[in-house]
N, C-alpha and C. Protein backbone atom coordinates (compact mmCIF):
# COMPACT_ATOMS: atom_id res chain seq x y z
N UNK A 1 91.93 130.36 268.52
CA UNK A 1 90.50 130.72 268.47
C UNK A 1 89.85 130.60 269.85
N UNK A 2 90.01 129.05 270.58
CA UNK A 2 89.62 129.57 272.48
C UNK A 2 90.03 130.51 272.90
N UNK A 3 91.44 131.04 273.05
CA UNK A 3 92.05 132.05 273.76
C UNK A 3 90.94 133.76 273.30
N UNK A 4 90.93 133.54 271.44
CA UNK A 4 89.91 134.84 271.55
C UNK A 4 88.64 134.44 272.26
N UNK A 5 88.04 133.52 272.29
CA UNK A 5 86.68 133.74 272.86
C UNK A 5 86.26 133.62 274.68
N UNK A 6 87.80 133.17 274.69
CA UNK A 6 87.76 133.10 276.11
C UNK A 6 88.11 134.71 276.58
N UNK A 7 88.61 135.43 276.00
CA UNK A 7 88.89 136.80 275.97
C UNK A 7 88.03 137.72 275.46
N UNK A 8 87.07 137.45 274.49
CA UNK A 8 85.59 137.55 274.05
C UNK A 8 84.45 138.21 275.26
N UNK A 9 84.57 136.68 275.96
CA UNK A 9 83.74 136.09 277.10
C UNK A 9 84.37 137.47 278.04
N UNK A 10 85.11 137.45 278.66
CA UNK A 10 85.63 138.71 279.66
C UNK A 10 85.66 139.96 279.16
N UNK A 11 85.93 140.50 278.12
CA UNK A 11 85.48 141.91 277.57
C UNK A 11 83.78 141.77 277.97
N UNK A 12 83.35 141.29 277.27
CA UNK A 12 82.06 141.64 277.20
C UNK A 12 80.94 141.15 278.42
N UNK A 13 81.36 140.85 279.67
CA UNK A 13 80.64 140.58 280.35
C UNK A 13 81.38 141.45 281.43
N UNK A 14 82.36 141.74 281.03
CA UNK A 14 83.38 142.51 282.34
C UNK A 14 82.51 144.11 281.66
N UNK A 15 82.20 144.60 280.61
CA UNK A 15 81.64 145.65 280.04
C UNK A 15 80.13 145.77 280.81
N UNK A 16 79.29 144.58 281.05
CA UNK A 16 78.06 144.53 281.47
C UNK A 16 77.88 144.96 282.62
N UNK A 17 79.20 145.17 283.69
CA UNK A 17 79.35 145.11 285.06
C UNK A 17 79.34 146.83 285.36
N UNK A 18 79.67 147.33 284.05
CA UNK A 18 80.19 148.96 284.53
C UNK A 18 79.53 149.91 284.65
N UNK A 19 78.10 149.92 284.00
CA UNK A 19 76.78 150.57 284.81
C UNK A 19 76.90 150.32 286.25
N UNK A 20 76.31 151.16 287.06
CA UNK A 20 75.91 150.95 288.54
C UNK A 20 74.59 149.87 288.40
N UNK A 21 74.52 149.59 288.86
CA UNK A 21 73.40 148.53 289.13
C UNK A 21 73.50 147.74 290.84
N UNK A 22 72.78 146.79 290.76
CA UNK A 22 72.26 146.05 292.28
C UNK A 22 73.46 145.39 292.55
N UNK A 23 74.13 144.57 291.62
CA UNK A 23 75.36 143.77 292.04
C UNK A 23 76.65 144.37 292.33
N UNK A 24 77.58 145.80 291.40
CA UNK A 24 78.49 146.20 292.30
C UNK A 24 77.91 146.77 292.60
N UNK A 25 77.05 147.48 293.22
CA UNK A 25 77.08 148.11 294.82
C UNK A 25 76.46 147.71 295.38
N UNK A 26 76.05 146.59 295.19
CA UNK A 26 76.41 145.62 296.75
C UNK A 26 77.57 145.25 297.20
N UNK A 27 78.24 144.78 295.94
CA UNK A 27 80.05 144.26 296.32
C UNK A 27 80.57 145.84 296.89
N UNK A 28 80.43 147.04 296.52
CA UNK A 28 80.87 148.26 296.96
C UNK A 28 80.26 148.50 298.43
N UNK A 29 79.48 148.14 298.79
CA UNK A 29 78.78 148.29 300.21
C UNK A 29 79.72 146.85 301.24
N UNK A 30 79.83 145.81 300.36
CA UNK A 30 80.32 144.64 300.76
C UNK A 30 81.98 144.72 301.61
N UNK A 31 82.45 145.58 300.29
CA UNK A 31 84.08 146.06 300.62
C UNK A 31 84.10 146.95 301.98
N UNK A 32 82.92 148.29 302.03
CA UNK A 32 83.31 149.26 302.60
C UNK A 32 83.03 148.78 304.53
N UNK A 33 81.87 148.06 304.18
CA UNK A 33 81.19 147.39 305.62
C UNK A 33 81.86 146.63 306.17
N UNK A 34 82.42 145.23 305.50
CA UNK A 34 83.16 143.83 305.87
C UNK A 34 84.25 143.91 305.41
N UNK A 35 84.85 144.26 304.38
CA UNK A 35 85.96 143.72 304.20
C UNK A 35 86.18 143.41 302.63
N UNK A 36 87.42 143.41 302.21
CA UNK A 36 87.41 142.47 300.85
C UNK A 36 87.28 141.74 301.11
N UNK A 37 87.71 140.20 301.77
CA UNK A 37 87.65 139.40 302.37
C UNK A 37 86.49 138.53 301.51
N UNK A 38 85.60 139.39 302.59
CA UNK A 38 84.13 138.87 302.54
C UNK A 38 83.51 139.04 300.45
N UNK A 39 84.50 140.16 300.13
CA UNK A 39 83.94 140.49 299.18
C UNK A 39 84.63 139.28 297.99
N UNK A 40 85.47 138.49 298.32
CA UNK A 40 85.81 137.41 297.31
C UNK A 40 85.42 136.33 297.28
N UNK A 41 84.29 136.29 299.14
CA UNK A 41 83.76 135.04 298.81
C UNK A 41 82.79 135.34 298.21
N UNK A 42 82.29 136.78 298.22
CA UNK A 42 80.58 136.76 297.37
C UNK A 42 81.17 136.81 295.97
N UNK A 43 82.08 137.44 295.48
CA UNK A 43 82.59 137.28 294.06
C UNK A 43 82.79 135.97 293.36
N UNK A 44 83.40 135.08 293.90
CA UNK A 44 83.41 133.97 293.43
C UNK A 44 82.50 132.79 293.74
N UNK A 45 81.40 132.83 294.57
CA UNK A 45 80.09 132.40 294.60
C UNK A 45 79.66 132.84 293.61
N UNK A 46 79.04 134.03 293.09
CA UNK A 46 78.43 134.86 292.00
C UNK A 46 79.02 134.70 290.70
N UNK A 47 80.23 134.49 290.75
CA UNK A 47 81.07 134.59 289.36
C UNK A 47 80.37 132.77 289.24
N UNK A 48 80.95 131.93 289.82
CA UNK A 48 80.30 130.16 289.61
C UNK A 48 79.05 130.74 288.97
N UNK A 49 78.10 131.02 289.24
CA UNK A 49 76.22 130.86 289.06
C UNK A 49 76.63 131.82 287.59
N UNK A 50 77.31 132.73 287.59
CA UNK A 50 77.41 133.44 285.93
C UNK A 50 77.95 132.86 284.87
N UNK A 51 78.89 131.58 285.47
CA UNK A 51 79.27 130.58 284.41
C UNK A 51 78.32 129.94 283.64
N UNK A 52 77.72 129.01 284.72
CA UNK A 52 76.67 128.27 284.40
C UNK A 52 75.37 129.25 283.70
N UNK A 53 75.03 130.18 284.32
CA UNK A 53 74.34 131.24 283.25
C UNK A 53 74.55 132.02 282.08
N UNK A 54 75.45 132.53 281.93
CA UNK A 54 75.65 132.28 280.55
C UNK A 54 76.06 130.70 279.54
N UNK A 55 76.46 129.85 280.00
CA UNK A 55 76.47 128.77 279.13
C UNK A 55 75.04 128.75 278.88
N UNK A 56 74.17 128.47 279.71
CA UNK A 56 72.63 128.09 279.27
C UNK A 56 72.29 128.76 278.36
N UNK A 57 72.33 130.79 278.51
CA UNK A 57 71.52 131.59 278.05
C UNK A 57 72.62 131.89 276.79
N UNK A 58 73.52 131.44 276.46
CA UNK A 58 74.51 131.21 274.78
C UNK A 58 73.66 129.96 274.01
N UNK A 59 73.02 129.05 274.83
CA UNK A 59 72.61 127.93 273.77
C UNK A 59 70.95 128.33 273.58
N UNK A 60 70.61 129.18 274.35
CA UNK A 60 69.54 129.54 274.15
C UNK A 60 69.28 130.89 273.41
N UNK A 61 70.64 131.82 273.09
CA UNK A 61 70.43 132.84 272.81
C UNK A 61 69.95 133.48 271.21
N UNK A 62 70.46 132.30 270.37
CA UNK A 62 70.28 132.34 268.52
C UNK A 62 68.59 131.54 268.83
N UNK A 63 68.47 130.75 269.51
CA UNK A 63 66.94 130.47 269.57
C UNK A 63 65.64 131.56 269.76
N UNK A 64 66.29 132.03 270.70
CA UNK A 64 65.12 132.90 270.97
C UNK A 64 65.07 134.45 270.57
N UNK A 65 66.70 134.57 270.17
CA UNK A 65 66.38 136.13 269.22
C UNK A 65 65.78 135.47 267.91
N UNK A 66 65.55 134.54 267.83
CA UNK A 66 64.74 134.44 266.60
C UNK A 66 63.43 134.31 266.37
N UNK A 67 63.00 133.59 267.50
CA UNK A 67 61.56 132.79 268.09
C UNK A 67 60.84 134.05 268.99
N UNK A 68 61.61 134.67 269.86
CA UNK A 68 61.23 135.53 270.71
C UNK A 68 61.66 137.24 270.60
N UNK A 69 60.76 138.01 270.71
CA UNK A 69 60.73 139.41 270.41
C UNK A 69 60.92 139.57 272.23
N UNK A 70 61.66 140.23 272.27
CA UNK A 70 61.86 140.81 273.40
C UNK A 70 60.57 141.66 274.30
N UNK A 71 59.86 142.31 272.69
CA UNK A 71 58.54 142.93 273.56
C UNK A 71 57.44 142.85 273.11
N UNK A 72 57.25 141.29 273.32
CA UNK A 72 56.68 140.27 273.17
C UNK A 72 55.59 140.31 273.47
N UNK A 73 54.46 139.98 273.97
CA UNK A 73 53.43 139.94 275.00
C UNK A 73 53.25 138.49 275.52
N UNK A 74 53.44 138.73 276.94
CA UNK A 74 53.58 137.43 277.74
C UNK A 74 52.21 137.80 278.68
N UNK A 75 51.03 136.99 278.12
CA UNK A 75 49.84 137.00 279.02
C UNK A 75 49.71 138.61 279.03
N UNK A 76 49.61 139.45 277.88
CA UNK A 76 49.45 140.97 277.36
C UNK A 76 50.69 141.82 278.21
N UNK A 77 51.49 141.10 278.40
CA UNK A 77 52.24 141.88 279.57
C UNK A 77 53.48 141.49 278.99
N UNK A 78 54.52 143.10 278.03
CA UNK A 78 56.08 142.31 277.09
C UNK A 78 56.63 142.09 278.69
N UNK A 79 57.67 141.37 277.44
CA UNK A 79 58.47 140.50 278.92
C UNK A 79 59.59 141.71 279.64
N UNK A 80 59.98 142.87 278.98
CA UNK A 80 60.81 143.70 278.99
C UNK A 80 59.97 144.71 280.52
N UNK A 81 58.92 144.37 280.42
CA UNK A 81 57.74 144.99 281.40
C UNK A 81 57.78 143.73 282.70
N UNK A 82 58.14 142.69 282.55
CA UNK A 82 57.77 142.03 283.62
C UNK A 82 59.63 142.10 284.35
N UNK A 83 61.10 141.87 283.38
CA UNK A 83 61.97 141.89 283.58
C UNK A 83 62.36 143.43 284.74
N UNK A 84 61.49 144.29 284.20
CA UNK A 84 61.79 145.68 285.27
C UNK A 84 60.90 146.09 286.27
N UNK A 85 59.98 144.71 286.64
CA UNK A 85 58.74 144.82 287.79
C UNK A 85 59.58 144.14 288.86
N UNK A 86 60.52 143.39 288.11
CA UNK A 86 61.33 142.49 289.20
C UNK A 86 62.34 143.13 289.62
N UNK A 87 63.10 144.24 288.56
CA UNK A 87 64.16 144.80 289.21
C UNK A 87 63.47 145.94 290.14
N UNK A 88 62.45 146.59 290.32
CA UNK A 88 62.04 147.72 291.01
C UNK A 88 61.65 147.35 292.03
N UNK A 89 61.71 145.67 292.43
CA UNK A 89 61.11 145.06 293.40
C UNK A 89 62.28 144.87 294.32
N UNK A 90 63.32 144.59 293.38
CA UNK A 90 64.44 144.47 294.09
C UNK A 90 65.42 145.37 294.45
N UNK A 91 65.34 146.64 293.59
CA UNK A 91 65.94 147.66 294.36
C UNK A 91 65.36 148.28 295.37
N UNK A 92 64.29 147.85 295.37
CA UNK A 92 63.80 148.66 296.33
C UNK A 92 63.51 148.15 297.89
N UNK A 93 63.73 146.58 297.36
CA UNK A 93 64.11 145.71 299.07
C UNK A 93 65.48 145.96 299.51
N UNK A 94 66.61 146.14 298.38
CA UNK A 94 67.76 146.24 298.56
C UNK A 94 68.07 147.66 299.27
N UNK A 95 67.67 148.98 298.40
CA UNK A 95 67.68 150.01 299.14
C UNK A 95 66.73 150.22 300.60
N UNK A 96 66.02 149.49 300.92
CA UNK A 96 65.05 149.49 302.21
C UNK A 96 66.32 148.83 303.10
N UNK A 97 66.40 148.05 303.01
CA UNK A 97 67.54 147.10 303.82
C UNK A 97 68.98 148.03 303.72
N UNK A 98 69.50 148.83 303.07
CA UNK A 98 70.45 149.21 303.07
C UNK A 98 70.05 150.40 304.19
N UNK A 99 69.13 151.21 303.76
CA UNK A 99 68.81 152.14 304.49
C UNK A 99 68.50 151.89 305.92
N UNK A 100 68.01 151.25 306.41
CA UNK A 100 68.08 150.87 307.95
C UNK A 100 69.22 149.98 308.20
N UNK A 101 70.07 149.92 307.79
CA UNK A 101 71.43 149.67 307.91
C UNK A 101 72.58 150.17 308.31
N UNK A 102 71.72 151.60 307.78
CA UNK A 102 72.84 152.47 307.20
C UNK A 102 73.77 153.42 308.83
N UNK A 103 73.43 152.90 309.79
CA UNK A 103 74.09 153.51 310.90
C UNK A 103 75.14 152.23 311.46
N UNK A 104 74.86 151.14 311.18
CA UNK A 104 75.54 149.97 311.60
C UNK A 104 77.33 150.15 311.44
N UNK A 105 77.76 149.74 312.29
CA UNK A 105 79.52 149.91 312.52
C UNK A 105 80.10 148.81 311.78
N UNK A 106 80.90 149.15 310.46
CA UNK A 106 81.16 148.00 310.02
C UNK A 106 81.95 147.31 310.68
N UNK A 107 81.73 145.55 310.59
CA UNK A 107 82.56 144.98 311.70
C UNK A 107 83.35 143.87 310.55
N UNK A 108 85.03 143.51 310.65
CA UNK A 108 85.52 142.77 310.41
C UNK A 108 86.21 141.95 310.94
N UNK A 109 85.97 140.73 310.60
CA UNK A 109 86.51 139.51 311.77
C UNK A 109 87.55 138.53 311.22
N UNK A 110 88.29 138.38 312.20
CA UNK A 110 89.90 137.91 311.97
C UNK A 110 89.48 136.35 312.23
N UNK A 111 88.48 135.84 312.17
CA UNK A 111 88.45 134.57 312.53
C UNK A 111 88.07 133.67 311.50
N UNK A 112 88.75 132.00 311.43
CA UNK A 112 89.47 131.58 310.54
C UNK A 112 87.84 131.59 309.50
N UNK A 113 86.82 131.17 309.87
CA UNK A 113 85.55 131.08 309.10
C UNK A 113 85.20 131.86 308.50
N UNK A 114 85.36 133.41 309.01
CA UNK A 114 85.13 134.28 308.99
C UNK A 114 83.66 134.99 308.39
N UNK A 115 82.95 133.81 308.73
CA UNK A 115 81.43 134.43 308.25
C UNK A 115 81.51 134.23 306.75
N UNK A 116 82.52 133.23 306.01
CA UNK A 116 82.23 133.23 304.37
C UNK A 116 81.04 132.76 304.04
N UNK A 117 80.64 131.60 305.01
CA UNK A 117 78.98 131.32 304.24
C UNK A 117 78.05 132.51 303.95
N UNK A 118 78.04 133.51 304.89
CA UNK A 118 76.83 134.51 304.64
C UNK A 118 76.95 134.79 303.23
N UNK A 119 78.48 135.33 303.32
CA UNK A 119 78.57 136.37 301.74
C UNK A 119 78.51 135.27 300.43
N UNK A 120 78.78 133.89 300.81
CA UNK A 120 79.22 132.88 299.20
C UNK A 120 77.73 132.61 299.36
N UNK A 121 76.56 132.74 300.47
CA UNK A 121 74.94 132.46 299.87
C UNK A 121 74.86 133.85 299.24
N UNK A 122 74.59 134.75 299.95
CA UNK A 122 74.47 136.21 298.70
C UNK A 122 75.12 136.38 297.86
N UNK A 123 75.99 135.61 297.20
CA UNK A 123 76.50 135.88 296.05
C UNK A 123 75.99 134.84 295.11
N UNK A 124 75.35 133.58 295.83
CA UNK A 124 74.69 132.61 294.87
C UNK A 124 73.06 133.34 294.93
N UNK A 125 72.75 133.67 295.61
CA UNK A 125 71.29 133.83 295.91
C UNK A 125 71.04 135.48 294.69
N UNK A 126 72.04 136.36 294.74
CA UNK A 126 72.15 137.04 293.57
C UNK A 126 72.18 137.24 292.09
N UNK A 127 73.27 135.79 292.41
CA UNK A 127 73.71 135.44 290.94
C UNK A 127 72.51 134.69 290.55
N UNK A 128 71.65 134.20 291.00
CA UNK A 128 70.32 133.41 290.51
C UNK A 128 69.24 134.48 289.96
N UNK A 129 69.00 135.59 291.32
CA UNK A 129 68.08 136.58 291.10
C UNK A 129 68.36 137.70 290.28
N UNK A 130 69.29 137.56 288.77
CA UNK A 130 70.03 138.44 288.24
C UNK A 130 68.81 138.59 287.06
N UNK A 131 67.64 139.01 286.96
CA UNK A 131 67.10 138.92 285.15
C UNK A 131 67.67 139.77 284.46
N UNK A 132 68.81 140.85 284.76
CA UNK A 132 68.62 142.09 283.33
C UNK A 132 69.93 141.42 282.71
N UNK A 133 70.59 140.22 283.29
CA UNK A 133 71.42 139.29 282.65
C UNK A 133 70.58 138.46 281.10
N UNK A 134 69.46 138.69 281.68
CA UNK A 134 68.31 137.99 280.68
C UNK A 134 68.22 138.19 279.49
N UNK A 135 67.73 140.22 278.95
CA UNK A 135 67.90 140.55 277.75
C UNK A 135 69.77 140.84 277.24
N UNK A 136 70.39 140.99 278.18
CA UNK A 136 71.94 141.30 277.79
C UNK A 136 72.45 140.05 277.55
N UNK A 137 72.13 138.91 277.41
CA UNK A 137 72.86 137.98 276.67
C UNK A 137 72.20 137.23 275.65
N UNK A 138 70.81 137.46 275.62
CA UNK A 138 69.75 137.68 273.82
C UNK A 138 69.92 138.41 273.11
N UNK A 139 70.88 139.51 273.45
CA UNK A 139 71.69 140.58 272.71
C UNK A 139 72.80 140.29 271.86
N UNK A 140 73.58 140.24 273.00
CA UNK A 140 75.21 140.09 272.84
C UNK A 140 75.26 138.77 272.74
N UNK A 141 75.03 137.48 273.35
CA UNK A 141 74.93 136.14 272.87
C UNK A 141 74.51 136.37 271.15
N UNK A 142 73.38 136.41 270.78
CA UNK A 142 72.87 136.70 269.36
C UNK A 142 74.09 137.37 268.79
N UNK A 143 74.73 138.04 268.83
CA UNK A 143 75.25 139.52 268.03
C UNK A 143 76.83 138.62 268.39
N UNK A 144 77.34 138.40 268.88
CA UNK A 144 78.73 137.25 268.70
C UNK A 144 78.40 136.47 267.83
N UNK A 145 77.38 135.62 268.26
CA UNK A 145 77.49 134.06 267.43
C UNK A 145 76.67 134.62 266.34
N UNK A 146 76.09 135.39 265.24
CA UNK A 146 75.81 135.51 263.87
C UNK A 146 77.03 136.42 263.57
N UNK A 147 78.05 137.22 264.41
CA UNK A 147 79.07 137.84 263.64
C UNK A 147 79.99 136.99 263.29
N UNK A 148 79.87 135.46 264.04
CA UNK A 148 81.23 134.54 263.90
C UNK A 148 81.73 134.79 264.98
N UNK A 149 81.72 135.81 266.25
CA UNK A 149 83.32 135.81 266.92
C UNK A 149 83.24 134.56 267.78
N UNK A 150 81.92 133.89 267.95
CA UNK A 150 82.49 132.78 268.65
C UNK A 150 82.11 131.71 267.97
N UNK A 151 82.53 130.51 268.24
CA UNK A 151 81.74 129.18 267.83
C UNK A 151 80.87 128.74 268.50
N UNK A 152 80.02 127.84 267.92
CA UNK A 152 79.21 127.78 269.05
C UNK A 152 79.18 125.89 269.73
N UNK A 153 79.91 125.37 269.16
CA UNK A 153 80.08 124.04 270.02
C UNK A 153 80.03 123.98 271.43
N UNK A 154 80.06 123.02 272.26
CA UNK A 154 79.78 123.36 273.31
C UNK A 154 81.48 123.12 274.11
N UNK A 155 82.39 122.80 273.54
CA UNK A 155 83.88 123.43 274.23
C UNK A 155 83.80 125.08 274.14
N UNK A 156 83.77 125.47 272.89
CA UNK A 156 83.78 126.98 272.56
C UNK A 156 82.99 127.91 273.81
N UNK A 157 81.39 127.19 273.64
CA UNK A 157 80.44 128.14 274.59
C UNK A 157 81.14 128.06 276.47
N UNK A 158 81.66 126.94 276.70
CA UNK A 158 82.53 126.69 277.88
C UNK A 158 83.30 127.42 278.19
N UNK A 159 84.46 127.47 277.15
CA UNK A 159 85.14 128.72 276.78
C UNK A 159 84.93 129.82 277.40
N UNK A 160 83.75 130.07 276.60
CA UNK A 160 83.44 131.77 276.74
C UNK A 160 82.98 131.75 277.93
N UNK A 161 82.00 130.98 278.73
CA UNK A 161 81.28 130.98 279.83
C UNK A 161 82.49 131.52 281.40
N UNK A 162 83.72 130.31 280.58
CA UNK A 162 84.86 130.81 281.60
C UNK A 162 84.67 132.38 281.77
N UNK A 163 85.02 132.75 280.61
CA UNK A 163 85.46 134.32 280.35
C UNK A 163 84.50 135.05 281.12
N UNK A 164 83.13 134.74 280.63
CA UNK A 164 82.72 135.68 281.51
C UNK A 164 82.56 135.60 282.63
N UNK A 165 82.65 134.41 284.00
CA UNK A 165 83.03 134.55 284.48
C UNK A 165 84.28 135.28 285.19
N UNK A 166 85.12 134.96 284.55
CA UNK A 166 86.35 135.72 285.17
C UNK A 166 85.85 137.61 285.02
N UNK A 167 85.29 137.81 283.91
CA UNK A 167 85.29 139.14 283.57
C UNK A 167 84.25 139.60 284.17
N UNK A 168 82.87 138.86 285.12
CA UNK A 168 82.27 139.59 286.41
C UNK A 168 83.35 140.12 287.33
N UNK A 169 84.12 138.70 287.26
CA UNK A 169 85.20 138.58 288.85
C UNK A 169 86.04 140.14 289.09
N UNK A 170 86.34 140.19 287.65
CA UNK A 170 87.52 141.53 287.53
C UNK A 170 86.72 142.43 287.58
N UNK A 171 85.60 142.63 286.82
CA UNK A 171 84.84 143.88 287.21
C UNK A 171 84.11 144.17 288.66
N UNK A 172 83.76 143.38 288.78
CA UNK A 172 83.42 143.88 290.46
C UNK A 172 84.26 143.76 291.50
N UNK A 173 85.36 143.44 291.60
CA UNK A 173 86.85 143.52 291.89
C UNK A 173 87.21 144.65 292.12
N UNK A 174 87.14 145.76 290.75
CA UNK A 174 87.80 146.33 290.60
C UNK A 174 86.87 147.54 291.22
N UNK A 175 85.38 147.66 291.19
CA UNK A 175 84.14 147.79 291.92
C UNK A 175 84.42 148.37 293.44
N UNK A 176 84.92 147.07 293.77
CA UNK A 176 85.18 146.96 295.62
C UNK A 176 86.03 147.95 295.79
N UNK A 177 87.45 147.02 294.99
CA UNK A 177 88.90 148.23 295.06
C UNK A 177 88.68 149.83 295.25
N UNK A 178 87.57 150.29 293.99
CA UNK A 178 87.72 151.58 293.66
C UNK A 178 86.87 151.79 295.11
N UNK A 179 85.71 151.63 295.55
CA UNK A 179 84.93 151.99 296.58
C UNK A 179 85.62 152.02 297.91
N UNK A 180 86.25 151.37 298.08
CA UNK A 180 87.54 151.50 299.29
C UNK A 180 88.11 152.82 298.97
N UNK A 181 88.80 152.52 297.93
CA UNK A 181 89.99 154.05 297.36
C UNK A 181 88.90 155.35 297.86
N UNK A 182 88.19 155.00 297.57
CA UNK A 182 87.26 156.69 297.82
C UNK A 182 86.69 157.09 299.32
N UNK A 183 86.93 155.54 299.66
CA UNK A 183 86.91 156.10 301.00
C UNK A 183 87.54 156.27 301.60
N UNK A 184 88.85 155.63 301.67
CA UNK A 184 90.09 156.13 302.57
C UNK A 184 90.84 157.75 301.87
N UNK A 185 90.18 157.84 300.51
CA UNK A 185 90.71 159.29 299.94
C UNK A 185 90.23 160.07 300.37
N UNK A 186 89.01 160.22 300.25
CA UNK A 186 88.10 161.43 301.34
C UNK A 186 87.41 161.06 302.39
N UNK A 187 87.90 160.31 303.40
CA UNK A 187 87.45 159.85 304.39
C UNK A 187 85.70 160.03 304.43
N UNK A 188 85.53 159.48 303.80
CA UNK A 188 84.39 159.36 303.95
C UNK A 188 83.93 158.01 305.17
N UNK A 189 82.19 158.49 305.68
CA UNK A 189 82.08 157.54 306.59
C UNK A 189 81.38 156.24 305.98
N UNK A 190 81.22 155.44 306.92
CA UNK A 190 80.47 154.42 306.42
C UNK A 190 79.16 154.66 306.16
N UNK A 191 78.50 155.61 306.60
CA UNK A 191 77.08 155.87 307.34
C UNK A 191 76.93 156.79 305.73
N UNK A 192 77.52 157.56 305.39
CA UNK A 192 77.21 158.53 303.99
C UNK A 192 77.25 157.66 302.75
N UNK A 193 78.59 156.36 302.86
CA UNK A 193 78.41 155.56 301.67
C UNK A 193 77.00 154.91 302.02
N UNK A 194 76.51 154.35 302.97
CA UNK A 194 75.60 153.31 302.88
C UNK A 194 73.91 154.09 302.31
N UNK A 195 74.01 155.34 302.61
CA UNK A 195 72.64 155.74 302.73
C UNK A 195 72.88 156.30 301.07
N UNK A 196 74.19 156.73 300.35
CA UNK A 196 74.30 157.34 299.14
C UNK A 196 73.87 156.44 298.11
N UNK A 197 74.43 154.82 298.40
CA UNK A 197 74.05 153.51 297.82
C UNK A 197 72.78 153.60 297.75
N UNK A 198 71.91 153.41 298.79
CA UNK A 198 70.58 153.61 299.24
C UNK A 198 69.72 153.99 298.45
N UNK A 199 69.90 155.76 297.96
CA UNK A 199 69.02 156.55 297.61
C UNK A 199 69.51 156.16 296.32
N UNK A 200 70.72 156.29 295.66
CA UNK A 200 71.00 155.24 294.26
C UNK A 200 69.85 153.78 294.12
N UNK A 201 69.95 153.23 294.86
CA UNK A 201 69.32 151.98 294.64
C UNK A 201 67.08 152.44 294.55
N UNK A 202 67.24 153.67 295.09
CA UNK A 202 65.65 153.85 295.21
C UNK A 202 65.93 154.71 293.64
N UNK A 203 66.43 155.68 293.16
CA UNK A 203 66.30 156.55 291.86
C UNK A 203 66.44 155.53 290.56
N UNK A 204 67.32 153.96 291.12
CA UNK A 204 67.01 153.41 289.60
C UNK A 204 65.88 152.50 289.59
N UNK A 205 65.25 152.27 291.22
CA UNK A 205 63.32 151.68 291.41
C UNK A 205 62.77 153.14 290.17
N UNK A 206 63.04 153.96 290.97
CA UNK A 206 62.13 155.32 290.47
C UNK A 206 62.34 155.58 288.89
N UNK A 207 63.32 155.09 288.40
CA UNK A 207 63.70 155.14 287.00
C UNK A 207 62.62 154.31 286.31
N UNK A 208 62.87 153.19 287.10
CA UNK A 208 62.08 152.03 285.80
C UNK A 208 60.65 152.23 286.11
N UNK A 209 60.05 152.75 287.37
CA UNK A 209 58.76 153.36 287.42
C UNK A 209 58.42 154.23 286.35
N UNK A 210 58.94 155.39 286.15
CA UNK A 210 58.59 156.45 285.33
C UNK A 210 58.82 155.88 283.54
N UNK A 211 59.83 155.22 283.85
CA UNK A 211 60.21 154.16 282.19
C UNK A 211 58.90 153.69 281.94
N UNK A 212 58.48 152.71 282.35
CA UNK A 212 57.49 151.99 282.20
C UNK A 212 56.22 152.61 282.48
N UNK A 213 56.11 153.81 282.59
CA UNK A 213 54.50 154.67 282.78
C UNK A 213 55.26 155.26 281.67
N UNK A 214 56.01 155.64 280.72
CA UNK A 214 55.94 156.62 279.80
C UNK A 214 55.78 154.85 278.69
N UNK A 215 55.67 154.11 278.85
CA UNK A 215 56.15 152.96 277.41
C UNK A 215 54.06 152.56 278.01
N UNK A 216 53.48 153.07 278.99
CA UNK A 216 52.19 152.17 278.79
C UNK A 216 51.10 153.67 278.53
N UNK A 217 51.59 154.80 278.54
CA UNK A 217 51.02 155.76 277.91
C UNK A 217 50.99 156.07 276.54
């Protein structure tokens, strides 16, 4: 029964990873600029802070799909409205910063430190600033533990917490991997991935703009 939920835990959080979103392509910008290298210390910085976040948001998750409506009104404002004020805030620092970036020579360094602190703080400083982790495990937390597939003791929720850890790790792994492959396949430059990321990172600001003017009309 651990082994399924520890296997549970990695399907379904390794599934959460496969939309484009802010986190792999950053790890995809991470690979193509620095290095894998760099990209396993931000992976496994990020993967730690997703452990500990989902354990919390599993013991909190049968609480508050019950107590809490997702579109709720928090000070007249649902919370589903405040969760995508933060992501449009952040794609859109992320794509600003990428975009004046976007001519920079990627540089990789053979030296023994190799600059891991930068990438293991952005991968904690990420893994903190993650909310759309918020409604996806009031979901799927809820929707496991009333189907039974997991238990919910707190070895079990550990368990799973592993899992999903590991199953960020593999999915944005596999993230980096593929974003390399496409660039050494069609030589592509650094300068076209960084600015393509870019304008990706401004159309899903521009998404949740137009989302949220069609849900307050």
């Amino acid at each position: 029964m651990l082994f399924l939920t520890f296997f549970i835990g990695i399907i379904l959080n390794a599934m959460g990873y496969i939309p484009p979103g802010n986190i792999n392509l950053t790890v995809a910008q991470l690979a193509i600029n620095k290095g894998m290298r760099q990209v396993w210390y931000f992976i496994l910085s990020f993967s730690c802070v997703e452990v500990f976040f989902t354990f919390g948001m599993m013991r909190f998750a049968r609480w508050a799909m019950s107590d809490i409506n997702p579109n709720e009104a928090v000070s007249e404002v649902r919370l589903g409205t405040l969760v995508d004020c933060f992501m449009i805030v952040m794609f859109l620092v992320m794509g600003t910063i990428t975009w004046k970036n976007r001519k920079k020579v990627p540089k990789t360094s053979n030296k023994k430190e190799d600059k891991r602190s930068g990438s293991m703080l952005y991968g904690l400083i990420l893994g903190v600033l993650n909310p759309v982790q918020i409604p996806f495990w009031l979901f799927f937390g809820n929707y496991v533990i009333l189907h039974q597939w997991i238990e919910t003791d707190y070895l079990s929720l550990v368990i799973f917490s592993l899992g999903s850890g590991v199953g960020s790790s593999l999915a944005l792994y596999l993230y980096a991997h593929f974003a390399t492959y496409i660039q050494e396949k069609f030589a592509l430059s650094s300068l076209l991935i960084n600015k393509s990321i870019a304008i990706f990172l401004f159309a899903l600001a521009a998404y949740l703009v137009v989302k949220q003017a069609i849900v307050m009309l």
